[in-house]
N, C-alpha and C. Protein backbone atom coordinates (compact mmCIF):
# COMPACT_ATOMS: atom_id res chain seq x y z
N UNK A 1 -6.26 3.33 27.61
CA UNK A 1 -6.15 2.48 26.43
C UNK A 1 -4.82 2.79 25.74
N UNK A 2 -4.04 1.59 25.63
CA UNK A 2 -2.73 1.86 25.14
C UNK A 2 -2.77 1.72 23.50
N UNK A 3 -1.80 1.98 22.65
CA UNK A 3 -2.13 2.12 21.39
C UNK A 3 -0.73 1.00 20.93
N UNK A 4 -0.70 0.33 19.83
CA UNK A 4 0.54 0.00 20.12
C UNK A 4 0.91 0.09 19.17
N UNK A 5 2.56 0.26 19.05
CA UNK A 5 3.65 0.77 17.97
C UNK A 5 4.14 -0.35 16.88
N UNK A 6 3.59 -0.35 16.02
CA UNK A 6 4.34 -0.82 14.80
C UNK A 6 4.97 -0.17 14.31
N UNK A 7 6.21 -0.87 13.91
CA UNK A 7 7.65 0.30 13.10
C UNK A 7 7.59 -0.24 11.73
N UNK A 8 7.90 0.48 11.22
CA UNK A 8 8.25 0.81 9.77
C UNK A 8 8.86 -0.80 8.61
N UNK A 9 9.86 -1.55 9.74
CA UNK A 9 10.10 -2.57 9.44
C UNK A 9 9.21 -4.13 9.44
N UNK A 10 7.96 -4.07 10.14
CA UNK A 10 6.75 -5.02 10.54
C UNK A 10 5.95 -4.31 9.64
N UNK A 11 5.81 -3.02 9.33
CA UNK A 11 4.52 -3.12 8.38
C UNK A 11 5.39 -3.12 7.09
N UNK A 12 6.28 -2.90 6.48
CA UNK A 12 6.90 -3.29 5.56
C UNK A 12 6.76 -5.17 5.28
N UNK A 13 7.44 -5.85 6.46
CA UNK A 13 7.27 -7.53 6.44
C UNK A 13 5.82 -7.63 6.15
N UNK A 14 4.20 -7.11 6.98
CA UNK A 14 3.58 -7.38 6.98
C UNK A 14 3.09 -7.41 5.33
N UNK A 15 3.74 -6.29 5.00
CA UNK A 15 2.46 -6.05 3.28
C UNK A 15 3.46 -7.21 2.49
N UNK A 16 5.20 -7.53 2.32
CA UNK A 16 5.89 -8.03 1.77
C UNK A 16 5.03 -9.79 1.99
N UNK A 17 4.93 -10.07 3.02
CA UNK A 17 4.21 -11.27 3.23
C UNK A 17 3.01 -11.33 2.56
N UNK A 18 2.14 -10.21 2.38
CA UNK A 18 0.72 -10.45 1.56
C UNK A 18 0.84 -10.37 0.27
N UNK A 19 2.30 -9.55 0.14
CA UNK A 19 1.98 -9.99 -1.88
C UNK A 19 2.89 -11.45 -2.31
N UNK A 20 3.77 -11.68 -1.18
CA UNK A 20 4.36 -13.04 -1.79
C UNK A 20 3.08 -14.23 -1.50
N UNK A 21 2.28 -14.23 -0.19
CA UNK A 21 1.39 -14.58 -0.42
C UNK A 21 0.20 -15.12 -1.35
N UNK A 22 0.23 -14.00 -2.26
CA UNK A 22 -1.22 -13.13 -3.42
C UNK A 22 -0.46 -13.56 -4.55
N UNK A 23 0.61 -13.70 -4.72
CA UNK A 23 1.12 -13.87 -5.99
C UNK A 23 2.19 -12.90 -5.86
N UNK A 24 3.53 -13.14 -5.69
CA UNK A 24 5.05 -12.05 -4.86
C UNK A 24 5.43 -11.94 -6.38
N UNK A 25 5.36 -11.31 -7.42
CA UNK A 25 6.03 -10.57 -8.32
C UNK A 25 5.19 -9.30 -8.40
N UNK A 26 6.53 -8.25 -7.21
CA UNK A 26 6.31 -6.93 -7.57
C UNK A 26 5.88 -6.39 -8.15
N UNK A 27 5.99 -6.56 -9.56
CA UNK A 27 5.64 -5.71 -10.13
C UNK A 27 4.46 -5.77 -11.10
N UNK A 28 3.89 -7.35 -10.42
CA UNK A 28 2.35 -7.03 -10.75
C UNK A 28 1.32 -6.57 -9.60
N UNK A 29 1.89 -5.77 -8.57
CA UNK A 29 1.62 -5.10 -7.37
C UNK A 29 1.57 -3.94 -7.87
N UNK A 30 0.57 -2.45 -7.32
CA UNK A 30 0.73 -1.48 -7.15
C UNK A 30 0.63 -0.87 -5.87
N UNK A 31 1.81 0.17 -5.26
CA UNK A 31 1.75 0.60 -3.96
C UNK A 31 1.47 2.17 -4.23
N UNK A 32 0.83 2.54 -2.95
CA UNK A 32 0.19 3.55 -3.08
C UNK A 32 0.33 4.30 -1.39
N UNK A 33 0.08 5.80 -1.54
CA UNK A 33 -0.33 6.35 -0.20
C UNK A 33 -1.27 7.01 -0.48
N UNK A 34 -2.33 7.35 1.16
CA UNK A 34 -3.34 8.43 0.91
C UNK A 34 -4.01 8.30 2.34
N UNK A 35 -4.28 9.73 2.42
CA UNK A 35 -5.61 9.86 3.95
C UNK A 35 -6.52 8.75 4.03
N UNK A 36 -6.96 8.63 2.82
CA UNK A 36 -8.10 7.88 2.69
C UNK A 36 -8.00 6.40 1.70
N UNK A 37 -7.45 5.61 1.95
CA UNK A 37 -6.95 4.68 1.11
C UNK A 37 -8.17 3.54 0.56
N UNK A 38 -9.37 3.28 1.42
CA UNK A 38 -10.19 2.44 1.07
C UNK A 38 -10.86 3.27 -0.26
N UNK A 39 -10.84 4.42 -0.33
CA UNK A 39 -11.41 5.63 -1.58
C UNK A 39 -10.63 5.27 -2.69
N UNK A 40 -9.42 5.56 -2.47
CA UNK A 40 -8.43 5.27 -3.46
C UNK A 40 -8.47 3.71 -4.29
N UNK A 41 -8.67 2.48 -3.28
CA UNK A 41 -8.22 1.32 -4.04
C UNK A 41 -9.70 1.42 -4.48
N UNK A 42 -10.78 1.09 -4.09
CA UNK A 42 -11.98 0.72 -4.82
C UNK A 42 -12.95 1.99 -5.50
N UNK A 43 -12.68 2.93 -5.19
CA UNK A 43 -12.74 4.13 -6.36
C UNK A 43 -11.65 4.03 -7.35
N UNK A 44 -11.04 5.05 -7.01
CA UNK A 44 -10.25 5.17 -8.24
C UNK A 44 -9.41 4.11 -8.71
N UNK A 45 -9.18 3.27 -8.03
CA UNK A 45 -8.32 2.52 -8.60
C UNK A 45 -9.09 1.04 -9.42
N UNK A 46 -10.56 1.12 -8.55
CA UNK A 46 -11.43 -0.33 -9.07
C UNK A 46 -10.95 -1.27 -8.65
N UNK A 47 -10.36 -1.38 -7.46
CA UNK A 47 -10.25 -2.87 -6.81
C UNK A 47 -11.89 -3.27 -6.27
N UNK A 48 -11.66 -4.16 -6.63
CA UNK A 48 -12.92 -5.43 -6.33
C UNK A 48 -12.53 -5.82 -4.65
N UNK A 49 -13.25 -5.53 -3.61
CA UNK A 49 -13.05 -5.46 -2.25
C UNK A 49 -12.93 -7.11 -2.27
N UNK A 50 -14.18 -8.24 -2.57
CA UNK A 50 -14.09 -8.83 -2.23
C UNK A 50 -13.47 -10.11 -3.42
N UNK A 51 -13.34 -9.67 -4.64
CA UNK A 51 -12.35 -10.75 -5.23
C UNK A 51 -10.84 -10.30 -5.64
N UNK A 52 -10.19 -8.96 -5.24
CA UNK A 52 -8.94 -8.86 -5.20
C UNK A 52 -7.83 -8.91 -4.25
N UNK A 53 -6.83 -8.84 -4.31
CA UNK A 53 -5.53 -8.83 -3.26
C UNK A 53 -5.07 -7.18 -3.20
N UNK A 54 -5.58 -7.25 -2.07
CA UNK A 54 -5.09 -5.56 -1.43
C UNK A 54 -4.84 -5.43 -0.06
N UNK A 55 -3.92 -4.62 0.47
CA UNK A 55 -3.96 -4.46 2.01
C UNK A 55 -3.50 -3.12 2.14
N UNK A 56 -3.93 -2.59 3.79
CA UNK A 56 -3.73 -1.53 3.97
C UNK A 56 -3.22 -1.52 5.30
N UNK A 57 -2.26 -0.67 5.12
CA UNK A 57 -1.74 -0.75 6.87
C UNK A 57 -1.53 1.02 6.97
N UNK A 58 -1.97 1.17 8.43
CA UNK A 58 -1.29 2.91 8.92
C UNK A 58 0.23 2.90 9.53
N UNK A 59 0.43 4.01 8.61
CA UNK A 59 2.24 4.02 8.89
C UNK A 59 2.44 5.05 10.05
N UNK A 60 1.50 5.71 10.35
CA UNK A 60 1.62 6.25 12.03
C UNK A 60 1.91 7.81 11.41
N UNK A 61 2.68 8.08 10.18
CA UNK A 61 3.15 9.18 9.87
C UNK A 61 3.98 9.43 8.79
N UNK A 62 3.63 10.50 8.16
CA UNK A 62 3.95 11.33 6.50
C UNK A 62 5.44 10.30 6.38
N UNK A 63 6.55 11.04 7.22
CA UNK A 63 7.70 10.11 6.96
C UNK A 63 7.61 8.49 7.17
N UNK A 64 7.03 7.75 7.71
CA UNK A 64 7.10 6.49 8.27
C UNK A 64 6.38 5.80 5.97
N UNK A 65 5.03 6.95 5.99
CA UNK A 65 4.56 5.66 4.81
C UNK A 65 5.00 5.92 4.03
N UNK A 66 6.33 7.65 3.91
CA UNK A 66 6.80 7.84 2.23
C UNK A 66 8.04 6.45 2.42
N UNK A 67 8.63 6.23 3.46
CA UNK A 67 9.54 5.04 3.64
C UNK A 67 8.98 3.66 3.06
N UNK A 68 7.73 3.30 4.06
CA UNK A 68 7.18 2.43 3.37
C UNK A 68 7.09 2.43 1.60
N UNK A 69 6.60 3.13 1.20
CA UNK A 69 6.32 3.52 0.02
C UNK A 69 7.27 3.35 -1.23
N UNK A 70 8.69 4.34 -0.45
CA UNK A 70 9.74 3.90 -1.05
C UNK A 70 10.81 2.55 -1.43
N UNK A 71 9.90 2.08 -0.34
CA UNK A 71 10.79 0.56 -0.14
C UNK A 71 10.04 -0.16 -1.49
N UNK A 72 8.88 -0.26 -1.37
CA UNK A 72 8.29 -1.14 -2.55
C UNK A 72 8.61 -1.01 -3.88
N UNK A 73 8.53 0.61 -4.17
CA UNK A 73 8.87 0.88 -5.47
C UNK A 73 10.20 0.60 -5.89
N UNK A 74 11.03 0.34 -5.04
CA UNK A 74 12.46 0.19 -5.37
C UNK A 74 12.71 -1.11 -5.74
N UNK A 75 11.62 -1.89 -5.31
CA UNK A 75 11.89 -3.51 -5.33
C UNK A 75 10.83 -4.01 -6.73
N UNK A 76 10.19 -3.06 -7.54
CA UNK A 76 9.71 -3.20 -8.57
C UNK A 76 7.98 -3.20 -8.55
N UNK A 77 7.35 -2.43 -7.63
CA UNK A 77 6.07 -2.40 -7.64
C UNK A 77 5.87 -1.28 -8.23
N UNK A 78 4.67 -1.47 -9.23
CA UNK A 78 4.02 0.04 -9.81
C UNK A 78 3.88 1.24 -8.89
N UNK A 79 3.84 2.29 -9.31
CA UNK A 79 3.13 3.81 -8.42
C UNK A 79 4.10 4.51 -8.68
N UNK A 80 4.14 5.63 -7.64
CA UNK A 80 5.35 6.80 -7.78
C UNK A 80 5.25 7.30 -6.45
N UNK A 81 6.18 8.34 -6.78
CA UNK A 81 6.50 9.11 -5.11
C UNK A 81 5.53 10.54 -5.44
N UNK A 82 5.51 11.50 -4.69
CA UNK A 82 4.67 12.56 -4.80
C UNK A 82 3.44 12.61 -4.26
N UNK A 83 2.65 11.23 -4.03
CA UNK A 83 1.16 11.46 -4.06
C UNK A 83 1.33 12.13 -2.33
N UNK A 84 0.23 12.46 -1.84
CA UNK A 84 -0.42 12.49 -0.57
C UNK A 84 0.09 14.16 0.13
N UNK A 85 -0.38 14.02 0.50
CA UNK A 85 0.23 15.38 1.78
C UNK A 85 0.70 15.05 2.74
N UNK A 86 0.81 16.48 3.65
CA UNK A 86 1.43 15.95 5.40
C UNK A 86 0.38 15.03 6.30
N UNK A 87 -1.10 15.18 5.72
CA UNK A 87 -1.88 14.22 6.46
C UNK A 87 -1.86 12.83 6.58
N UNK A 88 -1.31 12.18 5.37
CA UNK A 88 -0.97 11.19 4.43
C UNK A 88 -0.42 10.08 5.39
N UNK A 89 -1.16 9.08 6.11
CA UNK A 89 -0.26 8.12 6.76
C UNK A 89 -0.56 6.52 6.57
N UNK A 90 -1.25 6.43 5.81
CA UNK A 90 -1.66 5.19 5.15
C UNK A 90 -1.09 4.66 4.06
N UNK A 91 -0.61 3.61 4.21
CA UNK A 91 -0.25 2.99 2.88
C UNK A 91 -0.89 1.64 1.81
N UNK A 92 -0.85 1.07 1.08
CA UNK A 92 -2.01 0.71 0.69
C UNK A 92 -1.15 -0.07 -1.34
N UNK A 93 -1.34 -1.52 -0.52
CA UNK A 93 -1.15 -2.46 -2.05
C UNK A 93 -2.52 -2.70 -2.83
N UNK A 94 -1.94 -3.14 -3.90
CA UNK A 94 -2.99 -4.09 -4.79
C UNK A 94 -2.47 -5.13 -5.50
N UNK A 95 -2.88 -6.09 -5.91
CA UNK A 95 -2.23 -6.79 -7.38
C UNK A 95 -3.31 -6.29 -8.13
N UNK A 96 -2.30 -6.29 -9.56
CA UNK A 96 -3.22 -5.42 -10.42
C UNK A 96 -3.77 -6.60 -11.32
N UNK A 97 -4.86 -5.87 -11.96
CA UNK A 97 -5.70 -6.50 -12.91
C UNK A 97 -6.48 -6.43 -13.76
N UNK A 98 -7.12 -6.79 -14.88
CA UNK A 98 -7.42 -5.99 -16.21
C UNK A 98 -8.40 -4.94 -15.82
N UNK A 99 -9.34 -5.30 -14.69
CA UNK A 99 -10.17 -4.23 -14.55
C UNK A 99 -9.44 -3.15 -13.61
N UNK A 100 -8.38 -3.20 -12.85
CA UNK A 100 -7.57 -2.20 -12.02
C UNK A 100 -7.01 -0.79 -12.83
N UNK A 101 -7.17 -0.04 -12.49
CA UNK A 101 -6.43 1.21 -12.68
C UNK A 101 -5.64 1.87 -11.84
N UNK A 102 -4.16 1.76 -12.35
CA UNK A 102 -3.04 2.18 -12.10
C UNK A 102 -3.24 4.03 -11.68
């Protein structure tokens, strides 16, 4: 069973396509990393699984999703740098909303 390689630049297009999609102003987006990212958006964060805009893609690795990560925030999406550890390969949008926590 082969696995196949998405780079850094397709899952970047891929999430960039779901928030212009969802409604494309950045910076009513929040980007995020974590091991466990479905925990993160609908725990802590209170995304509504089935009436909000969120996606999650695996960045394969620590450097691949702090890239991802970095790309968004630079272009005006909420979050910060720091979160996650070396396990950390998931990355993970939302559009935010009154019930969302940042």
């Amino acid at each position: 069973m082969s696995r196949t390689v998405i780079t850094i630049a397709e899952i970047i297009q891929d999430i960039d396509n779901h928030i212009h999609k969802c409604g494309g102003v950045y910076s009513r987006w929040y980007i995020g990393i974590a091991s466990d990212p479905r925990d993160r958006l609908f725990n802590d964060h209170k995304v509504e699984k089935n009436n909000d805009a969120w996606i999650i893609r695996d960045c394969g690795s620590e450097e691949a999703v702090r890239r991802v990560e970095k790309y968004f925030l630079d272009r005006g999406c909420d979050g910060g740098t720091g979160g996650g550890d070396s396990a950390t390969t998931y990355a993970y949008a939302y559009k935010k909303n009154a019930h969302t926590r940042s």
